[in-house]
Every structure is written in structure tokens, then in C-alpha cells.
PDB file of N, CA and C in Angstrom:
ATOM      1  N   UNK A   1       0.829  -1.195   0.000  1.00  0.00           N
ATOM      2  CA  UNK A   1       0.000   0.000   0.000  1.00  0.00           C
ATOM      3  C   UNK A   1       0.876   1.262   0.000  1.00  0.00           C
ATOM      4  N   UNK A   2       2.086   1.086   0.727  1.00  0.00           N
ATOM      5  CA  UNK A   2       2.642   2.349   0.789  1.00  0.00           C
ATOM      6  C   UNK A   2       3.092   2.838  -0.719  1.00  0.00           C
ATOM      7  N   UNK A   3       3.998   1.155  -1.502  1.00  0.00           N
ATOM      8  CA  UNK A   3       4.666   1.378  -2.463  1.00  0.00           C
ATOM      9  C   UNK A   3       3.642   2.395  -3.420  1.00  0.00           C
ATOM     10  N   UNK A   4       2.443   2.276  -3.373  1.00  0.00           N
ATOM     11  CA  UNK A   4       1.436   2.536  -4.517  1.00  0.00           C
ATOM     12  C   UNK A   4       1.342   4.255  -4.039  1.00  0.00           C
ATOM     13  N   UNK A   5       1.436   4.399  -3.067  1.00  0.00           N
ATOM     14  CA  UNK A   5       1.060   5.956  -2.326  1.00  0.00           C
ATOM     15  C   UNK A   5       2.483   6.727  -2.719  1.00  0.00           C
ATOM     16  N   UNK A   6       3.536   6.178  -2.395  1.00  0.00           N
ATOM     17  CA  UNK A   6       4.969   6.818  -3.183  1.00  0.00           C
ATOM     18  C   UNK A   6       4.990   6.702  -4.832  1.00  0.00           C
ATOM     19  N   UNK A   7       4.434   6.228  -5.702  1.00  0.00           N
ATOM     20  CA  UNK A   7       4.574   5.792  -6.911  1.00  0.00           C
ATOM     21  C   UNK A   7       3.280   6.945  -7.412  1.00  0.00           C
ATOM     22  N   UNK A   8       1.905   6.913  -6.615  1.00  0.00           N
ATOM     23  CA  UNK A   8       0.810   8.392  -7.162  1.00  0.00           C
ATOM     24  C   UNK A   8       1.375   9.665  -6.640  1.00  0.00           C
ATOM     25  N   UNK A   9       1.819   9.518  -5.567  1.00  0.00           N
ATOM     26  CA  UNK A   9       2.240  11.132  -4.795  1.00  0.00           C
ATOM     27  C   UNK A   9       3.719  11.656  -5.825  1.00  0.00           C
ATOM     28  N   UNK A  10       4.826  10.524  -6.786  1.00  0.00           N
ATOM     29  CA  UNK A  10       5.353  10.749  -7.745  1.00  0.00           C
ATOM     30  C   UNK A  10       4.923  11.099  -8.321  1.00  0.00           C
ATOM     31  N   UNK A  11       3.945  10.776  -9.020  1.00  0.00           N
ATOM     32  CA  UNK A  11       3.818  10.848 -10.441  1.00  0.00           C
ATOM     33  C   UNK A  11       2.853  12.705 -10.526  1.00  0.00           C
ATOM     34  N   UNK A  12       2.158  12.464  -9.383  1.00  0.00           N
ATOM     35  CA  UNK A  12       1.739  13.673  -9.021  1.00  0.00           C
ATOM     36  C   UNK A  12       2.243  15.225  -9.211  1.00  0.00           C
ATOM     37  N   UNK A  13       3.527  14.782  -8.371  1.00  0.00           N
ATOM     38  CA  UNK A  13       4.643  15.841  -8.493  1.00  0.00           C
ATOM     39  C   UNK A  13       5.071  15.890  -9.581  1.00  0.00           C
ATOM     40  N   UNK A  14       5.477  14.999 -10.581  1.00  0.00           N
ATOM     41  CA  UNK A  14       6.356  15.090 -11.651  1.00  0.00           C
ATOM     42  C   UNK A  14       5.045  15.641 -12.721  1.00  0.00           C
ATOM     43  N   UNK A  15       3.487  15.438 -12.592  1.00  0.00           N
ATOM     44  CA  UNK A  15       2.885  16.122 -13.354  1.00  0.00           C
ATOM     45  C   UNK A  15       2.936  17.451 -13.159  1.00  0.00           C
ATOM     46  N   UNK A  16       2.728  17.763 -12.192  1.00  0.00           N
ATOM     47  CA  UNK A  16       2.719  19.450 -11.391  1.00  0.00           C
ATOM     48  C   UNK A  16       3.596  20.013 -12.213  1.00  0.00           C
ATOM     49  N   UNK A  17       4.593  19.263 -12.145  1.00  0.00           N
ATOM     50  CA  UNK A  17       6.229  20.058 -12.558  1.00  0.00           C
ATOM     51  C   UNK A  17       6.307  20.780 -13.857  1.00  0.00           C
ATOM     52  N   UNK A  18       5.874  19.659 -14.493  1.00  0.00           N
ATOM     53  CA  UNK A  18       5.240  19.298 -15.816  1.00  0.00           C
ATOM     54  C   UNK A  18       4.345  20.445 -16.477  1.00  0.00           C
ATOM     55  N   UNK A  19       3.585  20.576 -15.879  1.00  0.00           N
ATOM     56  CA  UNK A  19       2.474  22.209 -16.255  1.00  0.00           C
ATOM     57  C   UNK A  19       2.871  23.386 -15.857  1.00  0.00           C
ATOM     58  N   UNK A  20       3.859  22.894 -14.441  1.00  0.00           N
ATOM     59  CA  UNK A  20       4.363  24.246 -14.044  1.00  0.00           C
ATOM     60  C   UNK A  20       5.571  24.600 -15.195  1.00  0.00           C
ATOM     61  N   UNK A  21       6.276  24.316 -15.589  1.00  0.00           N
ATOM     62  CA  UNK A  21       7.148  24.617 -16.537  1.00  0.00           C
ATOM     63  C   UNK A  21       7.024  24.585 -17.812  1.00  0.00           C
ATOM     64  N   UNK A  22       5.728  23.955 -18.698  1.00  0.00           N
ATOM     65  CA  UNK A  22       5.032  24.362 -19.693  1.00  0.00           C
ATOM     66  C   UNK A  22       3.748  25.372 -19.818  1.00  0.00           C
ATOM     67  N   UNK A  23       3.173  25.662 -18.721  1.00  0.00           N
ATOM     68  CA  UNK A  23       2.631  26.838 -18.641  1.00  0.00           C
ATOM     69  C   UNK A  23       2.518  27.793 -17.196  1.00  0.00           C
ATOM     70  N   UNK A  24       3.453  28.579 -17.687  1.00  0.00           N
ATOM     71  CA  UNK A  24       3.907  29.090 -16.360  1.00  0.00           C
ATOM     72  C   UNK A  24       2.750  29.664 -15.748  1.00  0.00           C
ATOM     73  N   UNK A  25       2.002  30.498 -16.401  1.00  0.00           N
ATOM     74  CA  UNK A  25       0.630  31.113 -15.655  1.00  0.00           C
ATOM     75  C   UNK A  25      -0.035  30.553 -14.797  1.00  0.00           C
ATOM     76  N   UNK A  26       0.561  28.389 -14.862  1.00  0.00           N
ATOM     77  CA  UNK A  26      -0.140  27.492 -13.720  1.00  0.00           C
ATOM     78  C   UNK A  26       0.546  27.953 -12.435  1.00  0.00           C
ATOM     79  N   UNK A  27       1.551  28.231 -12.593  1.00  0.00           N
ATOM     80  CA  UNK A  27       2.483  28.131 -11.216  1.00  0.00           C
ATOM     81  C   UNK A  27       1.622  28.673  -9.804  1.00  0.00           C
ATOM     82  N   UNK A  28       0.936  29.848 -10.021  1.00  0.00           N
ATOM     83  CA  UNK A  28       0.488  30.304  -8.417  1.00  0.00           C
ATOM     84  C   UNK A  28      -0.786  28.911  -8.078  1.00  0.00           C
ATOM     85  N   UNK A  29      -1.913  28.789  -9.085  1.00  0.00           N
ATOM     86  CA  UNK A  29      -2.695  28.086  -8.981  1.00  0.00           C
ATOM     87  C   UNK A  29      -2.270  26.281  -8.275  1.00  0.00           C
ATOM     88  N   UNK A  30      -1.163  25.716  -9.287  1.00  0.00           N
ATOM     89  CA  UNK A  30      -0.465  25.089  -8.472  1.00  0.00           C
ATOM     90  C   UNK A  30      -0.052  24.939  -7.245  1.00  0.00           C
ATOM     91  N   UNK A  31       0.827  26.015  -6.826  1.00  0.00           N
ATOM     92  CA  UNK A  31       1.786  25.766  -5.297  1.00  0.00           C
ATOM     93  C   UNK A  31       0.447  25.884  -4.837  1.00  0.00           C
ATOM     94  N   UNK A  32      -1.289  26.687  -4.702  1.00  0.00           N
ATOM     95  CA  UNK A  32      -2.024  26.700  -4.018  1.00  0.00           C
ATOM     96  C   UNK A  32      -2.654  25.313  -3.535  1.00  0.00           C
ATOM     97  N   UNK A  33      -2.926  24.472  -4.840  1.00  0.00           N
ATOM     98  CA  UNK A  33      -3.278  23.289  -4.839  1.00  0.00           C
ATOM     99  C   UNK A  33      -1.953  22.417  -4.213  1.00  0.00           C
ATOM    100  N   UNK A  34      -1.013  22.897  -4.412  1.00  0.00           N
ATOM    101  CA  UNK A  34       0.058  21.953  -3.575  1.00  0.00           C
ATOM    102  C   UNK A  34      -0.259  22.155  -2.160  1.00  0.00           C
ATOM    103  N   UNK A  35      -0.339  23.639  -1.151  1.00  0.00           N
ATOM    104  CA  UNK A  35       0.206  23.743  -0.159  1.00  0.00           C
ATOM    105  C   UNK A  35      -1.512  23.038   0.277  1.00  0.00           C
ATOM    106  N   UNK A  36      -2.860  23.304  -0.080  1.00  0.00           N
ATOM    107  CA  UNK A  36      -3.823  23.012   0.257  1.00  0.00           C
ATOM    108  C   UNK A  36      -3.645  21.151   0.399  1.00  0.00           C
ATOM    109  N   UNK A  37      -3.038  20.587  -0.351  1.00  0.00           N
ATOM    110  CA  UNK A  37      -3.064  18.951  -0.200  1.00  0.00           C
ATOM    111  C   UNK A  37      -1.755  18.308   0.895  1.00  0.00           C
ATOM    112  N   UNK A  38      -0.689  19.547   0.928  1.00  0.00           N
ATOM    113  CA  UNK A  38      -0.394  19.233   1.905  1.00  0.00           C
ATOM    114  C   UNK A  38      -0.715  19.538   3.017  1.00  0.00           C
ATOM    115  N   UNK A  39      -0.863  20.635   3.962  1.00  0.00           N
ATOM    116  CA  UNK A  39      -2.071  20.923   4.585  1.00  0.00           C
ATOM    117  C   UNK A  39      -2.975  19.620   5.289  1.00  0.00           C
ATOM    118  N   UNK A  40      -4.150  18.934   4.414  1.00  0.00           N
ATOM    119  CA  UNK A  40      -5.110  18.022   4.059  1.00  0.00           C
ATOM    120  C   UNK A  40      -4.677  16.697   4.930  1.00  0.00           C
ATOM    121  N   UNK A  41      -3.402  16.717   3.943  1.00  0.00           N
ATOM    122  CA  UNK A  41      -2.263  14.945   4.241  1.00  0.00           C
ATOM    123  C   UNK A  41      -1.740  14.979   5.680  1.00  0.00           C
ATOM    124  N   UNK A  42      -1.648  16.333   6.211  1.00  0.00           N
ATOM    125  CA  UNK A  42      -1.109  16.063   7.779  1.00  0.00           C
ATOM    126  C   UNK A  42      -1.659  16.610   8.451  1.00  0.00           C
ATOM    127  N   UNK A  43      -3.029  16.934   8.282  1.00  0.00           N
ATOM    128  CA  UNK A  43      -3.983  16.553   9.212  1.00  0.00           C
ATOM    129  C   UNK A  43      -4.662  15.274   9.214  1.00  0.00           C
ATOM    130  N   UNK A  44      -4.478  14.174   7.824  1.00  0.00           N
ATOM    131  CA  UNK A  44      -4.668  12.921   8.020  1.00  0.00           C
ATOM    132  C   UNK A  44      -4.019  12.110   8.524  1.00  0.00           C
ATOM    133  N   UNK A  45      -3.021  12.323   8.410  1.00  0.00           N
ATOM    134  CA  UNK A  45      -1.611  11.444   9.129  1.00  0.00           C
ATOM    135  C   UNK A  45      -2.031  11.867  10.827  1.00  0.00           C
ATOM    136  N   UNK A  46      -2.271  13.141  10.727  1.00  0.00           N
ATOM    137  CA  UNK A  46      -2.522  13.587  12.380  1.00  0.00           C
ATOM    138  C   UNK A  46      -4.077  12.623  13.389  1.00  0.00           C
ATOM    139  N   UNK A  47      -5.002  12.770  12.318  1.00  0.00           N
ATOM    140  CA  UNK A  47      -5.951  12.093  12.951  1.00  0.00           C
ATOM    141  C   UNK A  47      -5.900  10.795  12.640  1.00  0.00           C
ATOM    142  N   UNK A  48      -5.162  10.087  11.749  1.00  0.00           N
ATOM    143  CA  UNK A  48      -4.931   8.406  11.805  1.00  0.00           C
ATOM    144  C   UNK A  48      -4.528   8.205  12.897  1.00  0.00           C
ATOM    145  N   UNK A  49      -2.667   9.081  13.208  1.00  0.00           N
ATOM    146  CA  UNK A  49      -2.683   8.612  14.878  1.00  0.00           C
ATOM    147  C   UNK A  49      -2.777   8.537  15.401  1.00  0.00           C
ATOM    148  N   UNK A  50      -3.910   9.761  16.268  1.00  0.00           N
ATOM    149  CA  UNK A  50      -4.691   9.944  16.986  1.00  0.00           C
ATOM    150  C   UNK A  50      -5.244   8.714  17.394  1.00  0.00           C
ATOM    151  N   UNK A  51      -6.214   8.230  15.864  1.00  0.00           N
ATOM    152  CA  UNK A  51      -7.516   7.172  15.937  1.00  0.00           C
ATOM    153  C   UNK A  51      -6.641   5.828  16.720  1.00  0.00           C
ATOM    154  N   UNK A  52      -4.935   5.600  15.904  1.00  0.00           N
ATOM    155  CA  UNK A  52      -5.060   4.187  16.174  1.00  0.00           C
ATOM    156  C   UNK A  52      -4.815   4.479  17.786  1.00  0.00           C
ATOM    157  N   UNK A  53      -4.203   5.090  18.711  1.00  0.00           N
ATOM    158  CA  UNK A  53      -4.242   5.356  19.921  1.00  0.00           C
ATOM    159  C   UNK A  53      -4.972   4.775  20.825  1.00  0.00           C
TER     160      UNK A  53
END
């Protein structure tokens, strides 16, 4: 499960990258959608550990 979560959260990034450097006008819209999913991911990581507790 993890391997599959490192292999989408790749491919993820390397798309991002991808639009960000073929159309630059993505870039603010991007890092927004970046910082918002990270954000998201560690408050999930936060309440998983919580839960298994």
C-alpha cells in the first residue's frame, strides 16, 4: 500500500512540474493546490494517529 502511495504522490509531483514549466501562468494556482493537499495529508496522518491510539 505504501509502495502505490509513493509511486501516485510521484507521479503527481512530476505532473505538477510538468504544467508548471510548460505553462507558467499554472504556477500560483499550483503551489495553491500543492500547499492546500499538503495541509489536508497532515492533518490525516494527524488524525490516523490519533484514531489508532
Amino acid at each position: 500500500m505504501t509502495a502505490i502511495g509513493v509511486v501516485v504522490a510521484l507521479t503527481a509531483c512530476a505532473f505538477g512540474a510538468f504544467l508548471a514549466y510548460a505553462y507558467p501562468a499554472l504556477r500560483e494556482p499550483l503551489g495553491v493546490a500543492v500547499s492546500i493537499a499538503g495541509v489536508l495529508g497532515m492533518l490525516t496522518a494527524l488524525i490516523v494517529s490519533i484514531w489508532r491510539r
